[in-house]
Protein backbone atom coordinates (compact mmCIF):
# COMPACT_ATOMS: atom_id res chain seq x y z
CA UNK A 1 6.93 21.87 -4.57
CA UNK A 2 6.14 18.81 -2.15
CA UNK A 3 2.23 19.96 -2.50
CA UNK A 4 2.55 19.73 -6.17
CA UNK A 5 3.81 16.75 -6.03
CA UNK A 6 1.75 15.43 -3.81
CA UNK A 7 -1.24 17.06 -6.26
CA UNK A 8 -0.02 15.29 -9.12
CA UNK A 9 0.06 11.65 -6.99
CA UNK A 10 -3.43 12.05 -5.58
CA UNK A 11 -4.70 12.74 -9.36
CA UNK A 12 -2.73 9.96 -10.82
CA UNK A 13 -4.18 7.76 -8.08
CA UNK A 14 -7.82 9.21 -9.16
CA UNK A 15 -6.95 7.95 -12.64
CA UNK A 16 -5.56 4.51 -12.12
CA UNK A 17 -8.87 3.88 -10.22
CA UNK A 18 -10.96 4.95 -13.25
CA UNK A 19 -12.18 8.08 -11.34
CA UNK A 20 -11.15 10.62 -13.16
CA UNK A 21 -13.22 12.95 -15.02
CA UNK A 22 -12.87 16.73 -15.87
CA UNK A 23 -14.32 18.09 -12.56
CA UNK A 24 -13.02 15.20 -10.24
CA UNK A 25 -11.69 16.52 -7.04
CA UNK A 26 -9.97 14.30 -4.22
CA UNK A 27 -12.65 14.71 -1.42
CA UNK A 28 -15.45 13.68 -4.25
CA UNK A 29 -13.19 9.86 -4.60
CA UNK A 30 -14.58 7.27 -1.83
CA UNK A 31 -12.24 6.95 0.35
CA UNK A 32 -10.90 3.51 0.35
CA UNK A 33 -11.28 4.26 -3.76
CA UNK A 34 -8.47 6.54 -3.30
CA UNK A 35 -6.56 4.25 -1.31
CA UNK A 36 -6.50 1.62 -3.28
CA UNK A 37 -4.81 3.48 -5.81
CA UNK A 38 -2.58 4.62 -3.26
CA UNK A 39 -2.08 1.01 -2.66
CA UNK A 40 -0.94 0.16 -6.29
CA UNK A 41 1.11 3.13 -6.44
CA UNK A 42 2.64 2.08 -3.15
CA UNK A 43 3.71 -1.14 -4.97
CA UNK A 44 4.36 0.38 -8.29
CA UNK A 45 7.27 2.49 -6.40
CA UNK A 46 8.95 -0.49 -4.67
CA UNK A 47 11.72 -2.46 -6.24
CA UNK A 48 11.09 -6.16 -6.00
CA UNK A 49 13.94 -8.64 -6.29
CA UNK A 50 14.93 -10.32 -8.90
CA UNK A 51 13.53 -13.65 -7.88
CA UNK A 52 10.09 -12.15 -7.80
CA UNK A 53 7.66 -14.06 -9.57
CA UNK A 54 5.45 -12.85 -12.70
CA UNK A 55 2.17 -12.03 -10.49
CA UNK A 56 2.08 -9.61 -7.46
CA UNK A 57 -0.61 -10.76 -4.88
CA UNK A 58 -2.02 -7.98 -2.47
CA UNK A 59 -3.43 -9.59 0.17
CA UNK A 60 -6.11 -7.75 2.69
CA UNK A 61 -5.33 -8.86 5.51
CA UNK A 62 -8.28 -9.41 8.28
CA UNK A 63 -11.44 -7.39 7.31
CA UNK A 64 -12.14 -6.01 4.10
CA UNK A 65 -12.27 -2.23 3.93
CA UNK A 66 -12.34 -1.83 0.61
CA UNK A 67 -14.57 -3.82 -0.63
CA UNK A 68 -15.11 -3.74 -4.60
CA UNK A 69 -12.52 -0.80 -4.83
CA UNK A 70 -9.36 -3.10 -4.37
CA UNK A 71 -11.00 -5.37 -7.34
CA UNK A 72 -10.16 -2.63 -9.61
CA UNK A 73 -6.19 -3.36 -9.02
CA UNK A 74 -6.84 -6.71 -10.55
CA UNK A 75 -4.79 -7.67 -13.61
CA UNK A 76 -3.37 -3.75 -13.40
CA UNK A 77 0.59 -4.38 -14.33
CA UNK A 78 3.83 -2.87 -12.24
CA UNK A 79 7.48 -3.45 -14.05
CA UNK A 80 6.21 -6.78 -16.36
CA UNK A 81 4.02 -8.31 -13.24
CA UNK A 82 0.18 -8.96 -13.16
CA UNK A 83 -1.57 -7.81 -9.82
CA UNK A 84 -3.81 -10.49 -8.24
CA UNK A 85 -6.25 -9.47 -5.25
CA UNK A 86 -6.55 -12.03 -2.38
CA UNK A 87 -8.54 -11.75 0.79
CA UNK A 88 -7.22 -13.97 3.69
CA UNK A 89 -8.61 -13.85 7.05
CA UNK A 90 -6.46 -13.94 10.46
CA UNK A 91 -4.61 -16.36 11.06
CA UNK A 92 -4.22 -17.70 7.46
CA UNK A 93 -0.33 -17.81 6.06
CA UNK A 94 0.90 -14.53 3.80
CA UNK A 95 3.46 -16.38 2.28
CA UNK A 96 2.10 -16.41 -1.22
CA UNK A 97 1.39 -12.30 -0.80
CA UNK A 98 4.35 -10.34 -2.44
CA UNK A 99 1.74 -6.61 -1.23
CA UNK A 100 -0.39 -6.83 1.98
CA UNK A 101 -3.10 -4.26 3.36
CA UNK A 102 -2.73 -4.99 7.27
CA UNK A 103 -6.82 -4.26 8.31
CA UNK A 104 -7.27 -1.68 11.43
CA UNK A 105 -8.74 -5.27 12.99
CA UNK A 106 -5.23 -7.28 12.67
CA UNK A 107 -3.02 -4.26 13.39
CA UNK A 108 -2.60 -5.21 17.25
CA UNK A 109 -1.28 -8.62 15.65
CA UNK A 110 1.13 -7.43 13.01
CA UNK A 111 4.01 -7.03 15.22
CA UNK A 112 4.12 -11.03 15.46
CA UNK A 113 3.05 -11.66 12.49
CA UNK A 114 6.18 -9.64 11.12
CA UNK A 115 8.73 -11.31 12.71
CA UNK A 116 7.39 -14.03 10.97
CA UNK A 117 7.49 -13.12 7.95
CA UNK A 118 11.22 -10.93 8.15
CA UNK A 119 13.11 -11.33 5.52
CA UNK A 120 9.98 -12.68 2.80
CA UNK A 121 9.69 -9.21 0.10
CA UNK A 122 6.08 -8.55 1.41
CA UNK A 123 5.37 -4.80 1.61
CA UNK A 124 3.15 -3.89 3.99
CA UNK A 125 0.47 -0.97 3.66
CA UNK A 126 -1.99 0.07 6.44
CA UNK A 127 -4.13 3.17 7.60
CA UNK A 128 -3.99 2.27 11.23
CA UNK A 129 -2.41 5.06 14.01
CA UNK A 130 0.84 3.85 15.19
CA UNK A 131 1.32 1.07 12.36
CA UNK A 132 4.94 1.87 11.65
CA UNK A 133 5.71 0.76 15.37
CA UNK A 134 4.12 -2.54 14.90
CA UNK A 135 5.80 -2.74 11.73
CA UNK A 136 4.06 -1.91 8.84
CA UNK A 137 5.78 0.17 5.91
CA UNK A 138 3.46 2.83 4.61
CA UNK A 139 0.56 3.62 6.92
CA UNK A 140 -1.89 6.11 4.80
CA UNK A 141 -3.61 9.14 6.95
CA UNK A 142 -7.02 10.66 5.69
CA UNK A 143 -6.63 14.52 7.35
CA UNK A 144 -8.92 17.18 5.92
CA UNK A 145 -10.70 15.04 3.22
CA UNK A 146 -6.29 14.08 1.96
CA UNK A 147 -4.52 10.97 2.02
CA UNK A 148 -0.86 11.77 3.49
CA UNK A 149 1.44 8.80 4.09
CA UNK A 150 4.20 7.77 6.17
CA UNK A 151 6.71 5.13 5.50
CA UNK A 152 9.61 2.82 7.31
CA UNK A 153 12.41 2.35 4.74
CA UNK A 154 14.18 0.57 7.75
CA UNK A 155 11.30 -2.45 7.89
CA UNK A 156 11.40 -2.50 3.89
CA UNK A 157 14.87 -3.15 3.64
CA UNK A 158 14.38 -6.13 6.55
CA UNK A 159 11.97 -7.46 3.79
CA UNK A 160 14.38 -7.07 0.28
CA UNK A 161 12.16 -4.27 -0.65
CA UNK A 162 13.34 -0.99 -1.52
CA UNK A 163 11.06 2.13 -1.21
CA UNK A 164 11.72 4.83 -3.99
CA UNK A 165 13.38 8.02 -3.49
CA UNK A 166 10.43 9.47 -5.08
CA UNK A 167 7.89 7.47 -2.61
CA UNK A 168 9.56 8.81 -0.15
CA UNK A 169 9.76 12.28 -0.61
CA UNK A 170 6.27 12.96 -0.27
CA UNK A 171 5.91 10.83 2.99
CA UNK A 172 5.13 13.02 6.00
CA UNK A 173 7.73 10.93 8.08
CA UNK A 174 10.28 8.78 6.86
CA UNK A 175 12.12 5.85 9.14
CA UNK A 176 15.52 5.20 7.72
C-alpha cells in the first residue's frame, strides 16, 4: 500500500513539473526536477495559518541546486496562494519566506539560523544527511534512482505549521 502510494506521489510530482508523458519513468526526471515538485507538494500538504498572506515565497537558501527547475513552481497555486521563487544567499534575512530549501552548503548553519526564526510558519525542506537534527522538516533522500523523505512534525509545530497525515505517512521516519 505505502509503495503505491508513494507511486502515485512520485507521478503526481512528474506532472506538476510538466514531465509527464506516456513513457515517463522516475529515474528518466532530473533530479532536482523531481524535487522541486517534491518541494511544492511538500508545501501543498502543510496547513498555513490563518494570518498567512496571499503569496507563498520559497526561498533557496545558499546555493542554487536547482537551477531553472524551481522556476517552474512560479505562480503554481496551494489553498488560494500564489508561489513566488526567491534566491537569497547566506546570511540574508528569511523573514519574508513562508517555504525554504536549506542548500547542502548552509546546512552546518541551519541550526542557528532556526532558533532564529522559531516560531515564524517557515517550512523547511532539505536533501542534506542529518538535516532533521539541525532542524530542518522534510529532508528528501535520492536511494536507487527514488526520492524517499523524512520529516520532523515536532520542528513544524515550533513553526505554526502542521504537516498532513497524508505527508506523513509516506515519510520513511517521522519525529513527533
Amino acid at each position: 500500500m505505502r509503495h503505491g502510494v508513494l507511486r502515485v506521489l512520485t507521478c503526481w510530482a512528474i506532472a506538476v513539473c510538466g514531465a509527464w508523458a506516456s513513457a515517463a519513468r522516475a529515474d528518466e526526471v532530473p533530479e532536482y526536477r523531481l524535487k522541486a515538485a517534491f518541494v511544492f507538494n511538500f508545501m501543498r500538504f502543510t496547513q498555513w495559518p490563518e494570518a498567512t498572506g496571499k503569496t507563498l515565497n520559497l526561498c533557496v537558501y545558499g546555493e542554487d541546486p536547482f537551477g531553472a527547475e524551481i522556476d517552474g513552481l512560479r505562480g503554481k497555486t496551494i489553498g488560494g496562494r500564489t508561489v513566488a521563487v526567491h534566491r537569497v544567499a547566506l546570511g540574508q534575512s528569511l523573514a519574508h519566506c513562508q517555504a525554504t530549501f536549506v542548500s547542502a552548503g548552509a546546512i552546518a548553519r541551519w541550526s542557528l539560523l532556526a532558533k532564529s526564526l522559531q516560531g515564524q510558519p517557515l517550512l523547511s525542506v532539505a536533501d542534506s544527511p542529518g538535516a532533521l537534527g539541525q532542524g530542518v522538516m522534510v529532508n528528501m533522500r535520492l536511494a536507487d534512482r527514488k526520492v524517499t523523505f523524512e520529516a520532523s512534525q515536532r520542528a513544524a509545530r515550533g513553526a505554526g505549521l502542521n504537516l498532513s497525515s497524508k505527508l506523513l505517512s509516506l515519510a520513511t521516519t517521522v519525529q513527533q
